[in-house]
PDB file of N, CA and C in Angstrom:
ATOM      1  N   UNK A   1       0.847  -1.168   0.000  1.00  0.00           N
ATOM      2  CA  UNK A   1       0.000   0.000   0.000  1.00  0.00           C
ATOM      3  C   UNK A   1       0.893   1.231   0.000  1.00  0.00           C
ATOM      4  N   UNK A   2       0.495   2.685  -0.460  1.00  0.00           N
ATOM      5  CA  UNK A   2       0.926   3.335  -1.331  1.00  0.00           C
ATOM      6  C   UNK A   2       0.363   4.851  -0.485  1.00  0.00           C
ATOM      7  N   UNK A   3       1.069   5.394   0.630  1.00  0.00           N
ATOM      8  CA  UNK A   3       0.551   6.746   1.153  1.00  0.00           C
ATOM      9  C   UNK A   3       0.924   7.912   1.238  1.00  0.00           C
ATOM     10  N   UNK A   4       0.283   8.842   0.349  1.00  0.00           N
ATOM     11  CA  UNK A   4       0.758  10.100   0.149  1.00  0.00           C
ATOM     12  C   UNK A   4       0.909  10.948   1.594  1.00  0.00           C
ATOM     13  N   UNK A   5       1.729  11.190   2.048  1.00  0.00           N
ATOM     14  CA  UNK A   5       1.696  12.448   3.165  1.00  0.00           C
ATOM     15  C   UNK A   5       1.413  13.751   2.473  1.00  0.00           C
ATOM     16  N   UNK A   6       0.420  14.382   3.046  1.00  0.00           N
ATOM     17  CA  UNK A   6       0.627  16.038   2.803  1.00  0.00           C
ATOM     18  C   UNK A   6       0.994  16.780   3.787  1.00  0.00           C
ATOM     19  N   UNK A   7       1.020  17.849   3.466  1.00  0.00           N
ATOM     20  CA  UNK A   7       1.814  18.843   4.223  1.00  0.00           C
ATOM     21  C   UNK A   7       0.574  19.396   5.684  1.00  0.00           C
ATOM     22  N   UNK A   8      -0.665  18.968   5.852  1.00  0.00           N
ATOM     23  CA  UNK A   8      -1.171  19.179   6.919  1.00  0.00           C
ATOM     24  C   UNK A   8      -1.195  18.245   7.970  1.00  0.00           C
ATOM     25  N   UNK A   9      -0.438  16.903   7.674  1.00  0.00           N
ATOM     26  CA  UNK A   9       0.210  16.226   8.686  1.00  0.00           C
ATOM     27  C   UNK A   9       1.402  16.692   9.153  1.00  0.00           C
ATOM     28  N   UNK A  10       2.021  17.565   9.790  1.00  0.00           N
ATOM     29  CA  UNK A  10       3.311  18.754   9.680  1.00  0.00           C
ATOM     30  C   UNK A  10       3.918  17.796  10.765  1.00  0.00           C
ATOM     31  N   UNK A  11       3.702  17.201  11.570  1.00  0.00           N
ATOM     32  CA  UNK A  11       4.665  16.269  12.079  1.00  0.00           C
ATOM     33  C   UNK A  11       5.728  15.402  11.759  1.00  0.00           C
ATOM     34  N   UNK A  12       4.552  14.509  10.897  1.00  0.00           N
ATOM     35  CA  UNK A  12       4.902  12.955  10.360  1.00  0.00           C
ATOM     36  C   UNK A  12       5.978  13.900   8.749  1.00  0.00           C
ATOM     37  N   UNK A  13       5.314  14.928   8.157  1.00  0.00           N
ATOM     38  CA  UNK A  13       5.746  15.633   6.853  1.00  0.00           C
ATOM     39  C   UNK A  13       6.952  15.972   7.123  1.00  0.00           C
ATOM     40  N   UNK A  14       6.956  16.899   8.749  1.00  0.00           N
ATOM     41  CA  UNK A  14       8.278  16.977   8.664  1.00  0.00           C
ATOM     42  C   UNK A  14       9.589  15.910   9.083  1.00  0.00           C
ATOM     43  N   UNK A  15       9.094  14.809   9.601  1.00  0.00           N
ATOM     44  CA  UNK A  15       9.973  13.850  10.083  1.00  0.00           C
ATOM     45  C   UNK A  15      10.484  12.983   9.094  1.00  0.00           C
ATOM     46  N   UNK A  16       9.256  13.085   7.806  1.00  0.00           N
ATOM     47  CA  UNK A  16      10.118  12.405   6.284  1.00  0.00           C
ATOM     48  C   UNK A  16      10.658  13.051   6.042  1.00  0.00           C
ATOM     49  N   UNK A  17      10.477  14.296   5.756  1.00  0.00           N
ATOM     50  CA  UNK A  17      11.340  15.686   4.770  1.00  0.00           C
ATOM     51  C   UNK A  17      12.620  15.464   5.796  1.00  0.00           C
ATOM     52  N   UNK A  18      12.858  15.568   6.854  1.00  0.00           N
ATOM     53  CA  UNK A  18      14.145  15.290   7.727  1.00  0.00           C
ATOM     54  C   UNK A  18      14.950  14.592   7.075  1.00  0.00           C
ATOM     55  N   UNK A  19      14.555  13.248   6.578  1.00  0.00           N
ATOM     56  CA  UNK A  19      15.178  12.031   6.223  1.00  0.00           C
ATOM     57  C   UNK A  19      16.295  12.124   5.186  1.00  0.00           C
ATOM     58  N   UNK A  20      15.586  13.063   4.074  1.00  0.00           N
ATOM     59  CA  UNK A  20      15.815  13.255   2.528  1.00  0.00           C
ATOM     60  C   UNK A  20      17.133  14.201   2.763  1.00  0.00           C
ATOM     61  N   UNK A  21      17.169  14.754   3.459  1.00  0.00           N
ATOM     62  CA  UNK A  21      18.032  16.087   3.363  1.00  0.00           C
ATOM     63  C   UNK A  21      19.273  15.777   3.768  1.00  0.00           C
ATOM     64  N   UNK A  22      20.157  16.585   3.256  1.00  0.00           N
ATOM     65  CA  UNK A  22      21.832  15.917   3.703  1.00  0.00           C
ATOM     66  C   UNK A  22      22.087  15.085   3.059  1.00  0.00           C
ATOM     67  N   UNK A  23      23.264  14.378   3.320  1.00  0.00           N
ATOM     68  CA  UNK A  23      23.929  13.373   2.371  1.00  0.00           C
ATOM     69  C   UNK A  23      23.906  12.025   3.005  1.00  0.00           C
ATOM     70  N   UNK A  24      22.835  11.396   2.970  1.00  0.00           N
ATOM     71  CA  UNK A  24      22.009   9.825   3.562  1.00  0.00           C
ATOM     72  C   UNK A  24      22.117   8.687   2.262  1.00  0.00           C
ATOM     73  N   UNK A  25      22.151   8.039   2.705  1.00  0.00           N
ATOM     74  CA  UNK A  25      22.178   6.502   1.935  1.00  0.00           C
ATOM     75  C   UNK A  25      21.056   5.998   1.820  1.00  0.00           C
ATOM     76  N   UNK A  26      20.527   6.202  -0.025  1.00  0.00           N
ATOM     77  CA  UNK A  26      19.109   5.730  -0.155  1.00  0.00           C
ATOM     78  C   UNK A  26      19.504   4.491  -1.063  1.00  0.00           C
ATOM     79  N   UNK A  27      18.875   2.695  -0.457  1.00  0.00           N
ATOM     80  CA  UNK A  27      18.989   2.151  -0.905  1.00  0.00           C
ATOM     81  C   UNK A  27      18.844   1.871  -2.134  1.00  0.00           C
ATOM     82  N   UNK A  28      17.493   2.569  -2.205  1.00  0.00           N
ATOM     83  CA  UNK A  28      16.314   2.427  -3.545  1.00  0.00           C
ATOM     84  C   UNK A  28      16.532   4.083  -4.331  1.00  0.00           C
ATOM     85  N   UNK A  29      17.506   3.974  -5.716  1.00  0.00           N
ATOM     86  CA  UNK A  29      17.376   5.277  -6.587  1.00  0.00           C
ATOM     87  C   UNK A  29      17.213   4.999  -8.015  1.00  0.00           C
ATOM     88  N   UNK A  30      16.285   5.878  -8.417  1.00  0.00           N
ATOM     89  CA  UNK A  30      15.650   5.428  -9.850  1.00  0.00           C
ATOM     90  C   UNK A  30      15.437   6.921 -10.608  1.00  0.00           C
ATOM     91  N   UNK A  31      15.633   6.821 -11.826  1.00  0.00           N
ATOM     92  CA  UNK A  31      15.609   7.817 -12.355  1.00  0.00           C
ATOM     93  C   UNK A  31      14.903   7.781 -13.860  1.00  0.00           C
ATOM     94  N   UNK A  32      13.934   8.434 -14.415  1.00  0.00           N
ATOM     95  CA  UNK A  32      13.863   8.364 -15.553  1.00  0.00           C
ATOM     96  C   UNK A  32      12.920   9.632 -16.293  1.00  0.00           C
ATOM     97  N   UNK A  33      13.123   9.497 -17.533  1.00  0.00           N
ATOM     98  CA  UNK A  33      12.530  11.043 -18.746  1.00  0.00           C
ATOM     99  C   UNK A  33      11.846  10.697 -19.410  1.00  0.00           C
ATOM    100  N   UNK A  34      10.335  11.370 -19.322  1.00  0.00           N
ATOM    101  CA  UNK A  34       9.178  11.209 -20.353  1.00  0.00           C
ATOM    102  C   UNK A  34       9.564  12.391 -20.762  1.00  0.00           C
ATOM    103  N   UNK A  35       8.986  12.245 -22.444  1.00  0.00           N
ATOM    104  CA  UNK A  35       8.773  13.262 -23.497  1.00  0.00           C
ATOM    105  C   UNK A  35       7.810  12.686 -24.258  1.00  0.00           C
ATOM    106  N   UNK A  36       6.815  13.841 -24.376  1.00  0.00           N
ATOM    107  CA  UNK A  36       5.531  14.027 -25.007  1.00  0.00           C
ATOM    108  C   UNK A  36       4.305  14.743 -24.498  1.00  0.00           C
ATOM    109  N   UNK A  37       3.660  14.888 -25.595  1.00  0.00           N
ATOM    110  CA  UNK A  37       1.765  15.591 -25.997  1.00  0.00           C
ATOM    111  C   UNK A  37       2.514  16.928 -24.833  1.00  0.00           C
ATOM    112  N   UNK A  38       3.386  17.709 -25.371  1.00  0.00           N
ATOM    113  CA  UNK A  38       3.996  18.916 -24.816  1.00  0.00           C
ATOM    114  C   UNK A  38       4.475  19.203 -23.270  1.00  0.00           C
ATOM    115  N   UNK A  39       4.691  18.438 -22.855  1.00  0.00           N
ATOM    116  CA  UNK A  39       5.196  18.050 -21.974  1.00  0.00           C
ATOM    117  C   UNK A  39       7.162  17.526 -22.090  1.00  0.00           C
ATOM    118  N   UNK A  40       7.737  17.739 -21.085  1.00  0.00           N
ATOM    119  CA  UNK A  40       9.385  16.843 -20.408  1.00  0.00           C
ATOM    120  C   UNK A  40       9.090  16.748 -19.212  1.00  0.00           C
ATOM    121  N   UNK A  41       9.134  15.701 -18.652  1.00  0.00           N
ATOM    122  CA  UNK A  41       9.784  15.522 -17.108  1.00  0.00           C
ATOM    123  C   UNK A  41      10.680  14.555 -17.048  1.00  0.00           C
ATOM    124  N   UNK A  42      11.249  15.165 -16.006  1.00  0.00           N
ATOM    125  CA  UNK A  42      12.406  14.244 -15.359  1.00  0.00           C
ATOM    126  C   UNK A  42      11.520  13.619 -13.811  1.00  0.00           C
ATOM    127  N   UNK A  43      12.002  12.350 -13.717  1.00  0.00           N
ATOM    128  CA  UNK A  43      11.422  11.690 -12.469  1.00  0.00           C
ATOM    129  C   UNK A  43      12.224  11.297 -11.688  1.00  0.00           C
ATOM    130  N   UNK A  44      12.660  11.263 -10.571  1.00  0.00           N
ATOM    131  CA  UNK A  44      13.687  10.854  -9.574  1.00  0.00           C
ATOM    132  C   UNK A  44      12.983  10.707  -8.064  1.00  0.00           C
ATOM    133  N   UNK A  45      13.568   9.336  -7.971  1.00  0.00           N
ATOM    134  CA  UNK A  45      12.700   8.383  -6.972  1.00  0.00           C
ATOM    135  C   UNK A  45      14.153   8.069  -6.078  1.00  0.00           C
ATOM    136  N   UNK A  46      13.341   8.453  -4.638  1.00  0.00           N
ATOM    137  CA  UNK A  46      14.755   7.840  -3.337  1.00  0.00           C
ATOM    138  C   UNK A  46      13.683   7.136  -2.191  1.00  0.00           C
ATOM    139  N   UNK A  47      14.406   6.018  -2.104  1.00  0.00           N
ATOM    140  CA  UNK A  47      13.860   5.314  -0.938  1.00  0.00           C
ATOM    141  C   UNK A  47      14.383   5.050   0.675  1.00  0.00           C
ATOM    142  N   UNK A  48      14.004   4.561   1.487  1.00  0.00           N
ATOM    143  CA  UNK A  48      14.765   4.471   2.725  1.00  0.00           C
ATOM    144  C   UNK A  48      14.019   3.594   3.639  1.00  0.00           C
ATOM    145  N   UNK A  49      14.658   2.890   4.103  1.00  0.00           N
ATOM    146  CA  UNK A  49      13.483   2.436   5.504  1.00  0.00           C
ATOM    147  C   UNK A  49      13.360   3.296   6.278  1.00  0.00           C
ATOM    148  N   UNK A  50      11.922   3.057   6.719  1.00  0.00           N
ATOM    149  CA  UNK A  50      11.210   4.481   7.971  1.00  0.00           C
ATOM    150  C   UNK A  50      12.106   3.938   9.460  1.00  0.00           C
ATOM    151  N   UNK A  51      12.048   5.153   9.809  1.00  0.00           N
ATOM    152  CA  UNK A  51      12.884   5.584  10.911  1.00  0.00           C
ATOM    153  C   UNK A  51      11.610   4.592  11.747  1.00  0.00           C
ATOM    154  N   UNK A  52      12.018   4.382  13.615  1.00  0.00           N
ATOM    155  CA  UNK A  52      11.376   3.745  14.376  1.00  0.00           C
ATOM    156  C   UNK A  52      10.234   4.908  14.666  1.00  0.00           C
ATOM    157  N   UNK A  53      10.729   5.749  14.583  1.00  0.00           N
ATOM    158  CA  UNK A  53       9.545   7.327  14.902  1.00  0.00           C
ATOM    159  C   UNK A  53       8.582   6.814  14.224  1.00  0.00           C
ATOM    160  N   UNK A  54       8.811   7.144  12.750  1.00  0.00           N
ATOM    161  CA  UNK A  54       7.754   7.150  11.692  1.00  0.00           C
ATOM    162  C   UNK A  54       7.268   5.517  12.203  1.00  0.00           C
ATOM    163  N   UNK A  55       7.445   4.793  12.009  1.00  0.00           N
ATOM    164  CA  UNK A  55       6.898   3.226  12.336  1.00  0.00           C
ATOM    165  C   UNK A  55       6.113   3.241  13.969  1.00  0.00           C
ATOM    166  N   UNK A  56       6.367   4.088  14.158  1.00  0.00           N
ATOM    167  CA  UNK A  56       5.453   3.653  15.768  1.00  0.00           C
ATOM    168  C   UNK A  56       4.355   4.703  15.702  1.00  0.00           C
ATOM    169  N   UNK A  57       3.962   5.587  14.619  1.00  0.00           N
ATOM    170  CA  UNK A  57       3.141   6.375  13.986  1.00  0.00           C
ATOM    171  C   UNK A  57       2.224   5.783  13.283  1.00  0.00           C
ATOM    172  N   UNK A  58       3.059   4.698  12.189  1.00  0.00           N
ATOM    173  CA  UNK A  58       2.647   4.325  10.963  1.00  0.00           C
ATOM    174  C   UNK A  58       2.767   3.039  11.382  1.00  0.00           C
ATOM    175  N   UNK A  59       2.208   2.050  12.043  1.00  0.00           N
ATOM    176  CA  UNK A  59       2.236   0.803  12.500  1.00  0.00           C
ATOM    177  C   UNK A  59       3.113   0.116  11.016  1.00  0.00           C
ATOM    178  N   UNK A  60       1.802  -0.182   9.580  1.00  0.00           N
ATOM    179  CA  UNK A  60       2.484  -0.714   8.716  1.00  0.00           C
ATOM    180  C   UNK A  60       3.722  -0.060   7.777  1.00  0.00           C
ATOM    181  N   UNK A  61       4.172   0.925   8.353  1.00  0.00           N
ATOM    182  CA  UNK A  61       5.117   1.607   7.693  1.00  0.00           C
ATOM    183  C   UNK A  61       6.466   0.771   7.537  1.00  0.00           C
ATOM    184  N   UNK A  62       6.785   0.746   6.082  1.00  0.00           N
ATOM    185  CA  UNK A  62       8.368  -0.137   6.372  1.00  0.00           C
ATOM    186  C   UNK A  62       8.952   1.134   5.491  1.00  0.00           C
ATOM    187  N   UNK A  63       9.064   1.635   4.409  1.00  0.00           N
ATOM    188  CA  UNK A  63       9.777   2.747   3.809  1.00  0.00           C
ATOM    189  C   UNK A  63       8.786   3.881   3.371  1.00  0.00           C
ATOM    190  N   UNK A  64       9.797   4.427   3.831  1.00  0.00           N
ATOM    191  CA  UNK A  64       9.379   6.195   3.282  1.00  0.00           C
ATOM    192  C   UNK A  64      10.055   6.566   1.973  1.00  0.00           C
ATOM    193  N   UNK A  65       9.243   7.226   1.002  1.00  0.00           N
ATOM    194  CA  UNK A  65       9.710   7.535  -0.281  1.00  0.00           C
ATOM    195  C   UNK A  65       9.361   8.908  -0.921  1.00  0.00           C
ATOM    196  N   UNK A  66      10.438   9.151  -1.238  1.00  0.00           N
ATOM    197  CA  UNK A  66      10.639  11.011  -2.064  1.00  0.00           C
ATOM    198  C   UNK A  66      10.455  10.799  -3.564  1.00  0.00           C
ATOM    199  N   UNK A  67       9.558  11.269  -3.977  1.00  0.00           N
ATOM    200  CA  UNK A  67       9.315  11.397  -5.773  1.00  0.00           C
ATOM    201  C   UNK A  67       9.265  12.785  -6.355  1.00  0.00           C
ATOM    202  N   UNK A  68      10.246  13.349  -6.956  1.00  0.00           N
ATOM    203  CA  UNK A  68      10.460  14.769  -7.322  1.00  0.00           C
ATOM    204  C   UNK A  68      10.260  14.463  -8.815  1.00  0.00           C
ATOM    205  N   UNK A  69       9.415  15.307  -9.033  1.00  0.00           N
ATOM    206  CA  UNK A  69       8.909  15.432 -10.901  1.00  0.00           C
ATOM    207  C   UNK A  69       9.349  16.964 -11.131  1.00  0.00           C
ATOM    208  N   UNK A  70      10.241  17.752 -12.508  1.00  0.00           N
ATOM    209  CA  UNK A  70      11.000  18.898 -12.744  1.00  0.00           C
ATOM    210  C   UNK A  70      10.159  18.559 -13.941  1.00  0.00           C
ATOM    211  N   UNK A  71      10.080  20.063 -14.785  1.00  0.00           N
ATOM    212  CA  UNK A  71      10.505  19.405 -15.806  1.00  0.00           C
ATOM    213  C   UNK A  71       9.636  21.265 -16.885  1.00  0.00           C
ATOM    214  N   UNK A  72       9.089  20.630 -18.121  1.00  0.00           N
ATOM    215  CA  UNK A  72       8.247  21.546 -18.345  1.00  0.00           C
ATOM    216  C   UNK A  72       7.060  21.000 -18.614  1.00  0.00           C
ATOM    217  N   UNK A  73       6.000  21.752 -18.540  1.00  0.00           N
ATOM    218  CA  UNK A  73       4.582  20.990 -19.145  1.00  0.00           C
ATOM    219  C   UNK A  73       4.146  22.643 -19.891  1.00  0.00           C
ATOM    220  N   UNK A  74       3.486  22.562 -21.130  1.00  0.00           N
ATOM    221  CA  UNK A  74       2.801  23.733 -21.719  1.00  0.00           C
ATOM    222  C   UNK A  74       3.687  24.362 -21.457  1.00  0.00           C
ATOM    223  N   UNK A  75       4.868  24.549 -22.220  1.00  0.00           N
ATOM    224  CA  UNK A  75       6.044  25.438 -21.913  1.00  0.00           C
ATOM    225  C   UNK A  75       6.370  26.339 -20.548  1.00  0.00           C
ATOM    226  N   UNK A  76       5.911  26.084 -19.308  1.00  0.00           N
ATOM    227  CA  UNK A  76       5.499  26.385 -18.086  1.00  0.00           C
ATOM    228  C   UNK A  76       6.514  25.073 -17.552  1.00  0.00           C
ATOM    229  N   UNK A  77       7.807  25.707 -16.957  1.00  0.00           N
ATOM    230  CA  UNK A  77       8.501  25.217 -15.661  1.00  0.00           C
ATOM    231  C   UNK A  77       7.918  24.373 -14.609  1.00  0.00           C
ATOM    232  N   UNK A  78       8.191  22.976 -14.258  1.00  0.00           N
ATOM    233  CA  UNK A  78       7.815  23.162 -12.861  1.00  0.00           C
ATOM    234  C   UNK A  78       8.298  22.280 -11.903  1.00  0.00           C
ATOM    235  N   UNK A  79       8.281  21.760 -10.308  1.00  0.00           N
ATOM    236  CA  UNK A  79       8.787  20.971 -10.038  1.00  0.00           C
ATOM    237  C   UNK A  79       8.236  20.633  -8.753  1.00  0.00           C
ATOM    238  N   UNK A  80       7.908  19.453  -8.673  1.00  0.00           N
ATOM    239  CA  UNK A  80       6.835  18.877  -7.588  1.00  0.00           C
ATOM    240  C   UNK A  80       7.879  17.663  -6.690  1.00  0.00           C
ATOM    241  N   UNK A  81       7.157  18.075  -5.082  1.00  0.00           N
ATOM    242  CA  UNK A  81       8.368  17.249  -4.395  1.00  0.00           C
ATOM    243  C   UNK A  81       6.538  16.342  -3.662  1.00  0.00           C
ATOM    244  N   UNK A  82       6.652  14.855  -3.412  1.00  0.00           N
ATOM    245  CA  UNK A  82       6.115  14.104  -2.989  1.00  0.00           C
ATOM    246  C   UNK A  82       6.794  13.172  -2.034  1.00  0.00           C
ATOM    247  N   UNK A  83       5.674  12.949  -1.082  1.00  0.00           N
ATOM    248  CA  UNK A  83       6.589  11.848   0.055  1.00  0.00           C
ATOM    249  C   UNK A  83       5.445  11.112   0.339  1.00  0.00           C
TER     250      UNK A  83
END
């Protein structure tokens, strides 16, 4: 199962965003570029196992994951950070 955090969980949001930052060892890194129907993005995926914090929050929690999409769409810039 597959759970978006948003940013009005500011706890749990900020205790992933913690994770990502700095220079950490993500087991899981993937990278890849769509082009098309006027659109580029770039996709870049980092994984990690959840901290004991996040897991005693998130009973079934085993990894926490960062998905950053850049790119352009309709000649319009943009760049979206997901956890």
């Amino acid at each position: 199962m597959l759970l978006t955090v948003k940013n009005n969980q500011r706890r749990l949001y900020q205790q992933i965003v913690s994770q990502f930052h700095g220079h950490r060892h993500f087991p899981v890194e993937s990278c890849d570029f769509e082009a098309g129907h006027g659109r580029q993005v770039r996709w870049q995926l980092r994984a990690r196992n959840a901290t004991d914090v996040i897991r005693e929050r998130w009973l079934c929690a085993s990894w926490i994951i960062e998905l950053v999409s850049t790119g352009r769409r309709d000649e319009k810039a943009f760049h979206r950070v997901h956890y």
